[in-house]
C-alpha atoms as a PDB file:
ATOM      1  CA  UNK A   1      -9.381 -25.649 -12.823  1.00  0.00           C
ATOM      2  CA  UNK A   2      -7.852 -22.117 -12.229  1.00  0.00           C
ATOM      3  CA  UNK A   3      -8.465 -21.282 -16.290  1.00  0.00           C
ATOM      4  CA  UNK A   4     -11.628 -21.909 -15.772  1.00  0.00           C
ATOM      5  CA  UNK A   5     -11.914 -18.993 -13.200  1.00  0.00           C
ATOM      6  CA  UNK A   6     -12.788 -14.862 -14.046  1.00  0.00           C
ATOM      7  CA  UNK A   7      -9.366 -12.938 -13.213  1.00  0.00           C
ATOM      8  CA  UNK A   8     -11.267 -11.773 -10.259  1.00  0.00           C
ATOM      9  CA  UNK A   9     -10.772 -14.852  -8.483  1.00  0.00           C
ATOM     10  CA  UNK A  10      -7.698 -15.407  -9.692  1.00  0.00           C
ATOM     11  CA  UNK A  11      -6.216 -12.243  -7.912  1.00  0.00           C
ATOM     12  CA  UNK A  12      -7.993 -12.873  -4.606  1.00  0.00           C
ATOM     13  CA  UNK A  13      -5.863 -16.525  -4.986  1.00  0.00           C
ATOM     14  CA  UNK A  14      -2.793 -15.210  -5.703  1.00  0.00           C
ATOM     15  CA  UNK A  15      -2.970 -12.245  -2.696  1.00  0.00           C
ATOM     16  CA  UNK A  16      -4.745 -15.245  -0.288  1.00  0.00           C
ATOM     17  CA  UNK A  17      -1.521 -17.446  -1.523  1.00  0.00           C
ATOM     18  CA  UNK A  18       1.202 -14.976  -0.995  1.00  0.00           C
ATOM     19  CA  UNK A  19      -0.609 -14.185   2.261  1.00  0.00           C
ATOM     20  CA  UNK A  20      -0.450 -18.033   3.634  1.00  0.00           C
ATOM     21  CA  UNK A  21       3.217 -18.577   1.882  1.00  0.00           C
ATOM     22  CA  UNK A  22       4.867 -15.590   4.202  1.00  0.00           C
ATOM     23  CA  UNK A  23       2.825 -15.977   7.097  1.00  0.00           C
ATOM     24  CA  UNK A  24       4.575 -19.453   6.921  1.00  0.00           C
ATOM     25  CA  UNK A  25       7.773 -18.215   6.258  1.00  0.00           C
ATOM     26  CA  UNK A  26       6.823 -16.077   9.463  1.00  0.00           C
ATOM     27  CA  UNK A  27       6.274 -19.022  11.607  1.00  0.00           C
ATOM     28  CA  UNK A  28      10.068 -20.209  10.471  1.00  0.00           C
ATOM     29  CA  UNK A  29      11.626 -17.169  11.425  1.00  0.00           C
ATOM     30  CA  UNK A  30       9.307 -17.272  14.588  1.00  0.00           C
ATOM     31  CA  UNK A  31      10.352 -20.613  15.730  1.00  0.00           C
ATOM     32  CA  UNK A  32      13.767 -20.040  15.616  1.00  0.00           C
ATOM     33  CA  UNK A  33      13.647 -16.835  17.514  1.00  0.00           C
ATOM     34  CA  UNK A  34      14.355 -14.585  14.687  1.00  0.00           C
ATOM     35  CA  UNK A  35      10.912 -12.306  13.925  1.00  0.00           C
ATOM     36  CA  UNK A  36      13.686  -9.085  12.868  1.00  0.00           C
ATOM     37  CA  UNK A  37      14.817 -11.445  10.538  1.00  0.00           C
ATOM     38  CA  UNK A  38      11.650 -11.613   8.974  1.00  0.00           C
ATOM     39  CA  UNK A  39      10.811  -7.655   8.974  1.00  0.00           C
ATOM     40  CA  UNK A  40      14.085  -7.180   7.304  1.00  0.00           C
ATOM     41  CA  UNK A  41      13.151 -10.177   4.595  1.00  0.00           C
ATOM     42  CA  UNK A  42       9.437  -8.781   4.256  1.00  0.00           C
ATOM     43  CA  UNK A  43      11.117  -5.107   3.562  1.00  0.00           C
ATOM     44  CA  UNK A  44      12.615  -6.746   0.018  1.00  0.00           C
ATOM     45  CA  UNK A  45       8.888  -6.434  -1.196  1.00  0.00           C
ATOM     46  CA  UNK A  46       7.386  -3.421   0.670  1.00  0.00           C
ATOM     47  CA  UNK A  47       7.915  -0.287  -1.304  1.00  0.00           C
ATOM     48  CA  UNK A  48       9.629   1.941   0.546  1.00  0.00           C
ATOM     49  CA  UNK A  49       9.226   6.026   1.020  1.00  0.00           C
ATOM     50  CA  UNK A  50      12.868   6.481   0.744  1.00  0.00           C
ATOM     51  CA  UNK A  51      13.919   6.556  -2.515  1.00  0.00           C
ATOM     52  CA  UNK A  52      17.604   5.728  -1.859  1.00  0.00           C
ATOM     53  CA  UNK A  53      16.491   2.669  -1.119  1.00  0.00           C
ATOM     54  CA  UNK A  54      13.486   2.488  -3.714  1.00  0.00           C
ATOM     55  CA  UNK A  55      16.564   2.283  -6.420  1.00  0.00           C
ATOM     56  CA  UNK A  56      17.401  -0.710  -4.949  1.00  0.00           C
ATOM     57  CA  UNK A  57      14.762  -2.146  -4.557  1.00  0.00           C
ATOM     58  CA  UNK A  58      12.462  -0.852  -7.945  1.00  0.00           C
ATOM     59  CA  UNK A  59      10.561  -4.024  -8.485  1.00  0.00           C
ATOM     60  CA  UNK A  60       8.604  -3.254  -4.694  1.00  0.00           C
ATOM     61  CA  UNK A  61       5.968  -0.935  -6.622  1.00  0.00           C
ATOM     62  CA  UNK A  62       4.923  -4.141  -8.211  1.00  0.00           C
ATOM     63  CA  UNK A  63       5.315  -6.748  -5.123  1.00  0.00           C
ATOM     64  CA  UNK A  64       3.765  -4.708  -2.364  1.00  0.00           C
ATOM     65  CA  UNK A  65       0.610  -4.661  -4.086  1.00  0.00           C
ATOM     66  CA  UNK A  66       0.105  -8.561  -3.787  1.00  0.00           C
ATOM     67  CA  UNK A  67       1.668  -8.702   0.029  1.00  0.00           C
ATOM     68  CA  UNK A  68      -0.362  -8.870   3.203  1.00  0.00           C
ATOM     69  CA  UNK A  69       0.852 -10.182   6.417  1.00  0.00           C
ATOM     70  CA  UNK A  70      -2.183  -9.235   9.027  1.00  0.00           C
ATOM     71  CA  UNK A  71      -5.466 -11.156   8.563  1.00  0.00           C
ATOM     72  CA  UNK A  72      -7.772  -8.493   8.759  1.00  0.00           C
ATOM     73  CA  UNK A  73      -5.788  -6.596   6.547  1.00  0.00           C
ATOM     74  CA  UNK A  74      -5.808  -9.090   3.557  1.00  0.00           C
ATOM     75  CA  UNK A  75      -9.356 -10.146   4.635  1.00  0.00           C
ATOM     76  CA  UNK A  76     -10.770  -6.074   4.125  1.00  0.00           C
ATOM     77  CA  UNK A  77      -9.436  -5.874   0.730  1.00  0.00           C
ATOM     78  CA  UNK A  78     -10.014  -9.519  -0.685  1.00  0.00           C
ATOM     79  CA  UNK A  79     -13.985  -8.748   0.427  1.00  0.00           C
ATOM     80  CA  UNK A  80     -14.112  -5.586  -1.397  1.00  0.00           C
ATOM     81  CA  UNK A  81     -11.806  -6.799  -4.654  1.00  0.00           C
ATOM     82  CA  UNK A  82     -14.482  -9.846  -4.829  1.00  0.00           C
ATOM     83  CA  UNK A  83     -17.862  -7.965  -4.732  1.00  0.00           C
ATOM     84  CA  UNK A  84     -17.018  -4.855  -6.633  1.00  0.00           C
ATOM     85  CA  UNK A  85     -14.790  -6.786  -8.963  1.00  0.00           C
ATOM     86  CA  UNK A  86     -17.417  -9.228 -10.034  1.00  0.00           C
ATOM     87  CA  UNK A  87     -19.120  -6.131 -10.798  1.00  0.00           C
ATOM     88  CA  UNK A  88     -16.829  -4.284 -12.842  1.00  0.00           C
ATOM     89  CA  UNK A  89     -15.696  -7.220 -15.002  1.00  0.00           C
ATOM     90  CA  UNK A  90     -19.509  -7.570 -16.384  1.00  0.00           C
ATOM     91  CA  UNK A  91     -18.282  -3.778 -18.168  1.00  0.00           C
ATOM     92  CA  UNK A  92     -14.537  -4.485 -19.004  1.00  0.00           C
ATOM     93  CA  UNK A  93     -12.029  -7.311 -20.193  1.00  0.00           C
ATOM     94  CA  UNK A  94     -10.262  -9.108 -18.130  1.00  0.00           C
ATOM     95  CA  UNK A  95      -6.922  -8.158 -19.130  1.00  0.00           C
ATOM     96  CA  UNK A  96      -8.192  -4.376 -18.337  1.00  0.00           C
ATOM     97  CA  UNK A  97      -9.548  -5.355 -15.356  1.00  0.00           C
ATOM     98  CA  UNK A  98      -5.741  -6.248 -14.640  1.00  0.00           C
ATOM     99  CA  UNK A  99      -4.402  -3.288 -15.747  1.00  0.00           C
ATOM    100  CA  UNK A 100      -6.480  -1.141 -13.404  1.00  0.00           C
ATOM    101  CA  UNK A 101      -5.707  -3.554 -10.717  1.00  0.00           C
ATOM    102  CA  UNK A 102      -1.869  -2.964 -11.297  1.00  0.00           C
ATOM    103  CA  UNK A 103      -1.862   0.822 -12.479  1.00  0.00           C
ATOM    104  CA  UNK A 104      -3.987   1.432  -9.631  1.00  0.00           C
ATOM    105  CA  UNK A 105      -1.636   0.448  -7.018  1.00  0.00           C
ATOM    106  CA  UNK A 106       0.998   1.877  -9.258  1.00  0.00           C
ATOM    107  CA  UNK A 107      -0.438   5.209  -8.350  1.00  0.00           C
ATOM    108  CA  UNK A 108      -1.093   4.763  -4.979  1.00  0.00           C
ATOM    109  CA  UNK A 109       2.818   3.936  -4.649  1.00  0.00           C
ATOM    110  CA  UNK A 110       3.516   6.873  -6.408  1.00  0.00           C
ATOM    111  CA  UNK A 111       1.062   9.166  -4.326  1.00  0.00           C
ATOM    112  CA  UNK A 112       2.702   7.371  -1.088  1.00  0.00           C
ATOM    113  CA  UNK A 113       6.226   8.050  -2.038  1.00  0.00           C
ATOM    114  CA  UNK A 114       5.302  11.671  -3.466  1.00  0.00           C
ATOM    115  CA  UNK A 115       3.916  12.598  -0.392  1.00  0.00           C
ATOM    116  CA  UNK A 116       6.559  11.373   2.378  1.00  0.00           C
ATOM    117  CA  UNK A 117       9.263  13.167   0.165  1.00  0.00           C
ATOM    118  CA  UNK A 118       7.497  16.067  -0.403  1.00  0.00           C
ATOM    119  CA  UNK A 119       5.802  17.220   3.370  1.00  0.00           C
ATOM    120  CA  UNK A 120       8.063  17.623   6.091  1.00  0.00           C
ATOM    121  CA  UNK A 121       5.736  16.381   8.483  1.00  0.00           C
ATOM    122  CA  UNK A 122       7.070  12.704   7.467  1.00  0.00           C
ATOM    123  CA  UNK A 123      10.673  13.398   6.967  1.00  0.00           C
ATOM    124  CA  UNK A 124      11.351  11.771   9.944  1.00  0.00           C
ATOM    125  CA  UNK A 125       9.839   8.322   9.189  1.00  0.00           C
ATOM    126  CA  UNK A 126      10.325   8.350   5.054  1.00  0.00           C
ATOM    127  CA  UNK A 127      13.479   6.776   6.458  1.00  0.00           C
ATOM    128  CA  UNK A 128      12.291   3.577   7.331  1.00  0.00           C
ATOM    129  CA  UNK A 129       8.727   3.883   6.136  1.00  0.00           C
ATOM    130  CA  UNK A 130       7.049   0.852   4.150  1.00  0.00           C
ATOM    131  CA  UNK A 131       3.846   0.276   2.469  1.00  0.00           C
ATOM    132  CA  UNK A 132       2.268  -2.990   1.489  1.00  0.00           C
ATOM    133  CA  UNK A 133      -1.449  -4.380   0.367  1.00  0.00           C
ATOM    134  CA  UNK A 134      -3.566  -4.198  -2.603  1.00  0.00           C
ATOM    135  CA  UNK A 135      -5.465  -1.430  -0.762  1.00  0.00           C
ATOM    136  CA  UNK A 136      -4.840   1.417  -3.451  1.00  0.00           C
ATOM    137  CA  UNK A 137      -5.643  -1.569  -6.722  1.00  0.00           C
ATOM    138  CA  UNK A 138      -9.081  -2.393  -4.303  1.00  0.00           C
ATOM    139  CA  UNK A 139      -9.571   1.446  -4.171  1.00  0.00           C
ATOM    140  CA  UNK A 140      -9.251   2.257  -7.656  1.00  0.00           C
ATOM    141  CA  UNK A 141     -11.315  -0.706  -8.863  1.00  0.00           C
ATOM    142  CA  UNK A 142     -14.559   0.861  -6.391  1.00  0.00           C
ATOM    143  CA  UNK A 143     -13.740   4.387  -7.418  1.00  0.00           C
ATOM    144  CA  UNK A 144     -13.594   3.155 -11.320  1.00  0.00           C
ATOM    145  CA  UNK A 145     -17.026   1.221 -10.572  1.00  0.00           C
ATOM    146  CA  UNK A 146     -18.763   4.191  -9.076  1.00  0.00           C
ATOM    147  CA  UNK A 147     -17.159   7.019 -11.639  1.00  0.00           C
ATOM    148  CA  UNK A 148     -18.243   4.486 -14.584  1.00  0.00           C
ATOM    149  CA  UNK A 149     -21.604   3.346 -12.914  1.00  0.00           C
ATOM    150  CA  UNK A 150     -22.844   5.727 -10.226  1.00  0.00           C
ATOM    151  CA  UNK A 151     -26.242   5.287  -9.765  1.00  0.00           C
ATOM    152  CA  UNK A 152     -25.505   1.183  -9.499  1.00  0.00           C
ATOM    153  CA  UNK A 153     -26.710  -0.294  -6.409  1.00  0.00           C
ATOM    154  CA  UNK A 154     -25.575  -2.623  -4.254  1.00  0.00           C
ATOM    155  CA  UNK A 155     -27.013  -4.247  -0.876  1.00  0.00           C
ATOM    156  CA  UNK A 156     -24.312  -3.968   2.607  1.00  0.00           C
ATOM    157  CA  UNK A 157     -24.700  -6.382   4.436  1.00  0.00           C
ATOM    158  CA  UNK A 158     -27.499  -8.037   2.181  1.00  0.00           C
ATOM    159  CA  UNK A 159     -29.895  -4.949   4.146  1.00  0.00           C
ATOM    160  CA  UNK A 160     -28.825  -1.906   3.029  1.00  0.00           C
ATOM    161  CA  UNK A 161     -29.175  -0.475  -0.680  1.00  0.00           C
ATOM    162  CA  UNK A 162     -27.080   2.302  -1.341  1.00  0.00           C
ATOM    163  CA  UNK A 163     -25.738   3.632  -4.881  1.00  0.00           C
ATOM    164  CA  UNK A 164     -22.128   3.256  -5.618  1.00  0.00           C
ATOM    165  CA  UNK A 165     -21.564   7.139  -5.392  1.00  0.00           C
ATOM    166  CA  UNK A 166     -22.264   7.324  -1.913  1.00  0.00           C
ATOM    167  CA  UNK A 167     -19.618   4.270  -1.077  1.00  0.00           C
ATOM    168  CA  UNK A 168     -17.226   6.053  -3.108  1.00  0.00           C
ATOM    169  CA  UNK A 169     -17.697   9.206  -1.735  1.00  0.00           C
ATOM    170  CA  UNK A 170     -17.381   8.001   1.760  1.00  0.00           C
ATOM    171  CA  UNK A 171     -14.454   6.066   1.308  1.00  0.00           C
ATOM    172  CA  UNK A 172     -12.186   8.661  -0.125  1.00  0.00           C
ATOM    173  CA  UNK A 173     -13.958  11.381   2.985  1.00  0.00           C
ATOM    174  CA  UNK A 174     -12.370   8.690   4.897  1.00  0.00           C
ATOM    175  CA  UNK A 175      -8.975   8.440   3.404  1.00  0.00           C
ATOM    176  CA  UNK A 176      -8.438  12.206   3.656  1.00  0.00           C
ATOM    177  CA  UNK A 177      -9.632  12.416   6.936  1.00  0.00           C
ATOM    178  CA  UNK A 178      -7.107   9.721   8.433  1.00  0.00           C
ATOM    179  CA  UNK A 179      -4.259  11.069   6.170  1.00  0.00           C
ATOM    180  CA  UNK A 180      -3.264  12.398   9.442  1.00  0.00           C
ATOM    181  CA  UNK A 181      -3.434   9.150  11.619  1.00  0.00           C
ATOM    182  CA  UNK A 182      -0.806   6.222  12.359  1.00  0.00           C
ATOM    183  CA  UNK A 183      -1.186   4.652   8.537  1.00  0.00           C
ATOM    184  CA  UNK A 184      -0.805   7.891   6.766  1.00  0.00           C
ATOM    185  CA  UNK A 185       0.949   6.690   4.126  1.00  0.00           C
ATOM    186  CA  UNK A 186      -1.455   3.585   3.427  1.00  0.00           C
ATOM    187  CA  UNK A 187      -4.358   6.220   3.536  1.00  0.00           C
ATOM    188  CA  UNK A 188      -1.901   8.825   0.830  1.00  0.00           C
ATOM    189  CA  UNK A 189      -1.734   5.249  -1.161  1.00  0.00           C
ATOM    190  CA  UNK A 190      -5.835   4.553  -0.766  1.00  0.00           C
ATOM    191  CA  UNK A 191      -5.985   8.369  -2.393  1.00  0.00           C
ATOM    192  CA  UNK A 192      -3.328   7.680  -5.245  1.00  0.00           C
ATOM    193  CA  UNK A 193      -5.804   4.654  -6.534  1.00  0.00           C
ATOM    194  CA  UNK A 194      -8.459   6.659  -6.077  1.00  0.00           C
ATOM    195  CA  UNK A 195      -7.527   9.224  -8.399  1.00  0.00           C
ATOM    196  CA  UNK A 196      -6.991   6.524 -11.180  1.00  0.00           C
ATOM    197  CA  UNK A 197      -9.755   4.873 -10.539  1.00  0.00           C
ATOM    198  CA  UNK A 198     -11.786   7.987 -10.889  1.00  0.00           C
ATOM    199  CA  UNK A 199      -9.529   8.888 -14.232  1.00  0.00           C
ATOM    200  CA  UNK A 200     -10.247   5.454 -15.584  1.00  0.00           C
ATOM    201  CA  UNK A 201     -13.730   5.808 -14.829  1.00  0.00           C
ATOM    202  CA  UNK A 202     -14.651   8.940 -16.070  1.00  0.00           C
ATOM    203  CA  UNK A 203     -12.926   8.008 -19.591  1.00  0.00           C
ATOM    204  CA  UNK A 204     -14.821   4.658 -19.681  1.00  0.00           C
ATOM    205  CA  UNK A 205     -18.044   6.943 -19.744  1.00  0.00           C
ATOM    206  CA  UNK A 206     -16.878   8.452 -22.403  1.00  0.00           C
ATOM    207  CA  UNK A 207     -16.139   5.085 -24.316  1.00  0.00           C
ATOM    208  CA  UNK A 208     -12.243   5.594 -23.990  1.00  0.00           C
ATOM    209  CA  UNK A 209     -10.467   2.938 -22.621  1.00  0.00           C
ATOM    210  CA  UNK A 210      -7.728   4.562 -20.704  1.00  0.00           C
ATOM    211  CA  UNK A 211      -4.749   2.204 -20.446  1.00  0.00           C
ATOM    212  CA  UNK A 212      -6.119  -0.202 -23.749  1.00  0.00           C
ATOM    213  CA  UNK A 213      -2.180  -0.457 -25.248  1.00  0.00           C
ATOM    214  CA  UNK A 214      -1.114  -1.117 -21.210  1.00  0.00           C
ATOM    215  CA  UNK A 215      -3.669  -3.617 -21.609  1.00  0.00           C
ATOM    216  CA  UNK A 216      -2.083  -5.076 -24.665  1.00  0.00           C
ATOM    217  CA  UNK A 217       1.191  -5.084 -23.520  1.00  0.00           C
ATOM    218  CA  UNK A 218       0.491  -6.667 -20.522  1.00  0.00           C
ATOM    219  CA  UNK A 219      -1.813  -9.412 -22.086  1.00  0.00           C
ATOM    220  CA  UNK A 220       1.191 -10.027 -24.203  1.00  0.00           C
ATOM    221  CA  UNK A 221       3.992 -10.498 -21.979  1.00  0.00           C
ATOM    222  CA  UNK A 222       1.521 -12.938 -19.544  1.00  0.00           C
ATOM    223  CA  UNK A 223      -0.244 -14.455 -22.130  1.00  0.00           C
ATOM    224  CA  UNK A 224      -2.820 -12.918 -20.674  1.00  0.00           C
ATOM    225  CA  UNK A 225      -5.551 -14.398 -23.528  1.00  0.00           C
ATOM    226  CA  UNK A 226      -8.480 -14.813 -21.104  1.00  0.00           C
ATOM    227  CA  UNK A 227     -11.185 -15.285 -23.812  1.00  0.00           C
ATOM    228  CA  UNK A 228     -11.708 -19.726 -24.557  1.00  0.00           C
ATOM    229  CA  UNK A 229     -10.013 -19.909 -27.944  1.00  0.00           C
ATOM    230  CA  UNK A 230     -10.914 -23.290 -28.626  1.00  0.00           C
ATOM    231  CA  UNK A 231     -14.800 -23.090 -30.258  1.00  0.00           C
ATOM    232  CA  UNK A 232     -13.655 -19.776 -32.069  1.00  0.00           C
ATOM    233  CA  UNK A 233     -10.910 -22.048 -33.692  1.00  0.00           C
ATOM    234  CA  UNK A 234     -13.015 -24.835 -34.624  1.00  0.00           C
ATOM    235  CA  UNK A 235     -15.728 -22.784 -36.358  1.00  0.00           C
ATOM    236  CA  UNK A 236     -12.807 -20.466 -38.476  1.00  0.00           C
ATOM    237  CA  UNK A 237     -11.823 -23.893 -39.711  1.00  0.00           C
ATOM    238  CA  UNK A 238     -15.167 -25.646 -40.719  1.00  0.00           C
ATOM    239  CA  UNK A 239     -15.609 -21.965 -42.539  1.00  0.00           C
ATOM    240  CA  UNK A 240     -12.805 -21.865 -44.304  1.00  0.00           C
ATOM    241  CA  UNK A 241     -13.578 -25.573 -45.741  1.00  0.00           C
ATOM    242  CA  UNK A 242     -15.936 -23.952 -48.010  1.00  0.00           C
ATOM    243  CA  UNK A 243     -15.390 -21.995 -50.979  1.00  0.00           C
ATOM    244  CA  UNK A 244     -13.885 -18.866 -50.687  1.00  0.00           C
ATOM    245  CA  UNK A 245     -17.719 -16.743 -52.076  1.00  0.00           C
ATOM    246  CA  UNK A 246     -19.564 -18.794 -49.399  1.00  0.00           C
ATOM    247  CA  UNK A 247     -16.706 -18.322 -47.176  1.00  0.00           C
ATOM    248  CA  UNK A 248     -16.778 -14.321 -47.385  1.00  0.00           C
ATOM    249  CA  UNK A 249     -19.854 -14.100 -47.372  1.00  0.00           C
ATOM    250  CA  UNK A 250     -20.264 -15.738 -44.352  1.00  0.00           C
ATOM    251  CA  UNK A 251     -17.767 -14.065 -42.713  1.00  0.00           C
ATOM    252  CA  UNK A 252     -19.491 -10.583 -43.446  1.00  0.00           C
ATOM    253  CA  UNK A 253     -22.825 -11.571 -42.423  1.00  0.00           C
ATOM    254  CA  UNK A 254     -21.196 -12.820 -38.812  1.00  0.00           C
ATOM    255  CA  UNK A 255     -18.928  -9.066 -38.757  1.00  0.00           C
ATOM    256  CA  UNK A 256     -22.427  -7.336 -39.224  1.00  0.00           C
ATOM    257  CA  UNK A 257     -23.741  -9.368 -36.184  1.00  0.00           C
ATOM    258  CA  UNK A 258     -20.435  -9.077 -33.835  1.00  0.00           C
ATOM    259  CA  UNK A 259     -20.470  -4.928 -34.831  1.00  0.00           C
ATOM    260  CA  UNK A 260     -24.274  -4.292 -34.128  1.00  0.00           C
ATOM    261  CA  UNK A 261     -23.264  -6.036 -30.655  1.00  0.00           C
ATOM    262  CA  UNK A 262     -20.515  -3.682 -30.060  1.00  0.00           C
ATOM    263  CA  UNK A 263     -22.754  -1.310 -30.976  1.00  0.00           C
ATOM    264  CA  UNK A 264     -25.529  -2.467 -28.323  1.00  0.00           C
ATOM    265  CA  UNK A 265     -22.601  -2.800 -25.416  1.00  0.00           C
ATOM    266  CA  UNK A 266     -21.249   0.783 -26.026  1.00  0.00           C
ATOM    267  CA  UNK A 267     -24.699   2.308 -26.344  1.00  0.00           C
ATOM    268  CA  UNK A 268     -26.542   0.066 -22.872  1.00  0.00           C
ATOM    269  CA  UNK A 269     -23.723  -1.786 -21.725  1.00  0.00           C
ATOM    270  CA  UNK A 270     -22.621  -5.742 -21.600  1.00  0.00           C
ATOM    271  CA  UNK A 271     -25.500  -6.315 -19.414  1.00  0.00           C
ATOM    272  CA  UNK A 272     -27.789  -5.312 -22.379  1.00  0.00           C
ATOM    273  CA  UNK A 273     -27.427  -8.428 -23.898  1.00  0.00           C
ATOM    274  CA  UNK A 274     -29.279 -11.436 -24.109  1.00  0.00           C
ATOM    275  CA  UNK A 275     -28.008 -14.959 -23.758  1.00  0.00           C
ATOM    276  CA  UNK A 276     -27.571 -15.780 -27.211  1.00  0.00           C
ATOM    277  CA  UNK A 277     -25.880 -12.395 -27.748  1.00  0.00           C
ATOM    278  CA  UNK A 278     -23.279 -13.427 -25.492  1.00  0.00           C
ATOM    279  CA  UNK A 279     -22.977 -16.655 -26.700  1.00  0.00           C
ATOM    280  CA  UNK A 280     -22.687 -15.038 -30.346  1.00  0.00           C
ATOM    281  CA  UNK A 281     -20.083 -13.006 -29.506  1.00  0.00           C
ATOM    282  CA  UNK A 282     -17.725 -15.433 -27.509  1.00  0.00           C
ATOM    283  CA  UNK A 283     -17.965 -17.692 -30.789  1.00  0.00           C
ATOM    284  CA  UNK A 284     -17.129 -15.209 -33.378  1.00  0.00           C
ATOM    285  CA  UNK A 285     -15.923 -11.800 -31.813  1.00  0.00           C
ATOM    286  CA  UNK A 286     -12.026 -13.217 -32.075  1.00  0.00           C
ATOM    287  CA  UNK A 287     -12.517 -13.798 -35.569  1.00  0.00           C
ATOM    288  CA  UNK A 288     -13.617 -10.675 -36.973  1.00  0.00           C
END
């Protein structure tokens, strides 16, 4: 059942899973009296400020980013990875869709870190300071969407209609604006994604793909193949059954087809096409 889901859905799983597996690991340490137990176990996959301890503990830039332990934390970010990401995946791969999701919070650690070490105003708390949540991935997926597609619009609340530049816009006002609160380092995280986000973006518009050989990499150590292989398989075969003229010239006629495609997406967009488009391309665009 899972396969069958866009990688969208499959990340706000796998944060909502993590989030119910600690918050029961919580109510363990809870019941037997020992919640500083539980801080100290949750700080192996917080990524901390000070980078003593960031040696030890080097995989963190990659945990934190799936970790939430408050509801409305977890509950914020899942809403906006699920509406904007449905968005965004109707322009990009899936397996670049995780890349942005994991070099975005990448940055955002990195920001974070950079900034507690750097200003003296936090060398008091760099000590013991933490981050955790997919808040800088969630930012750099909006600020990707609204570099890449500003003028998109999208209803808040199902009432409002307001372009994708605005939300952007406002949300990193925000950021900067509480970067001297109580979550100051969250906020110098929210700010880190944004700037990828923004960098992925603006490349995208320009027809680059930013982190493609990330992308590759990635896909390849997950088997991260999120494209159905099956039908693709089937109709290679039944073409290569016939004889090898037929067979090429076949197989040019469909490349012609699959590049004009390409063509349309880059020019309009994978909105642009129609149905059978789609369909055309999910058959034979692995092929070619």
């Amino acid at each position: 059942m899972l396969k069958k889901l866009n990688i969208v859905l499959k990340l706000v799983i796998l944060n909502t899973a993590v989030f119910v597996l600690f918050n029961l690991i919580h109510l363990g340490f809870y019941l037997f009296n020992a919640d500083e137990s539980f801080n100290s176990f949750v700080e192996f996959f917080t990524v901390p400020s000070n980078l003593k301890q960031l040696l030890f503990h080097f995989w963190t830039p990659i945990t934190y980013m799936f970790l939430h332990v408050d509801f409305w934390h977890i509950f914020g970010n899942m809403l906006w990875l699920f509406f904007i990401g449905r968005i965004l995946i109707e322009y990009i791969k899936e397996k670049d869709f995780v890349t942005l999701y994991l070099l975005g919070g990448l940055s955002g650690a990195a920001m974070y870190i950079l900034a507690f070490n750097i200003f003296p105003v936090f060398s008091d708390v760099k000590i013991f300071s933490t981050a955790l949540g997919a808040s800088a991935s969630v930012t750099a997926i909006v600020i990707a969407l609204a570099t890449y597609k500003p003028d998109k619009e999208l209803y808040l609340f199902g009432l409002v209609k307001i372009k994708m530049v605005f939300i952007a816009v406002f949300l990193v006002i925000f950021d900067i604006v509480l970067l001297k609160g109580d979550n100051a380092g969250g906020h110098f995280a929210h700010v880190g994604g944004a700037i990828y986000g923004f960098i992925y973006g603006y490349n995208l518009r320009k027809g680059k793909n930013l982190a493609e050989k990330i992308s590759n990499i990635i896909a390849k150590l997950f088997s991260l193949d999120f494209t159905p292989k099956s039908k693709a398989r089937i109709i290679k075969n039944n073409l290569r059954t016939k004889d090898d003229l037929r067979y090429n010239a076949t197989k040019q006629d469909i490349k012609k087809e699959v590049d004009r495609i390409l063509d349309k997406i880059s020019q309009n967009g994978y909105q642009s096409l129609s149905k059978k488009e789609k369909d055309f391309l999910n058959k034979f665009g692995k092929d070619i």
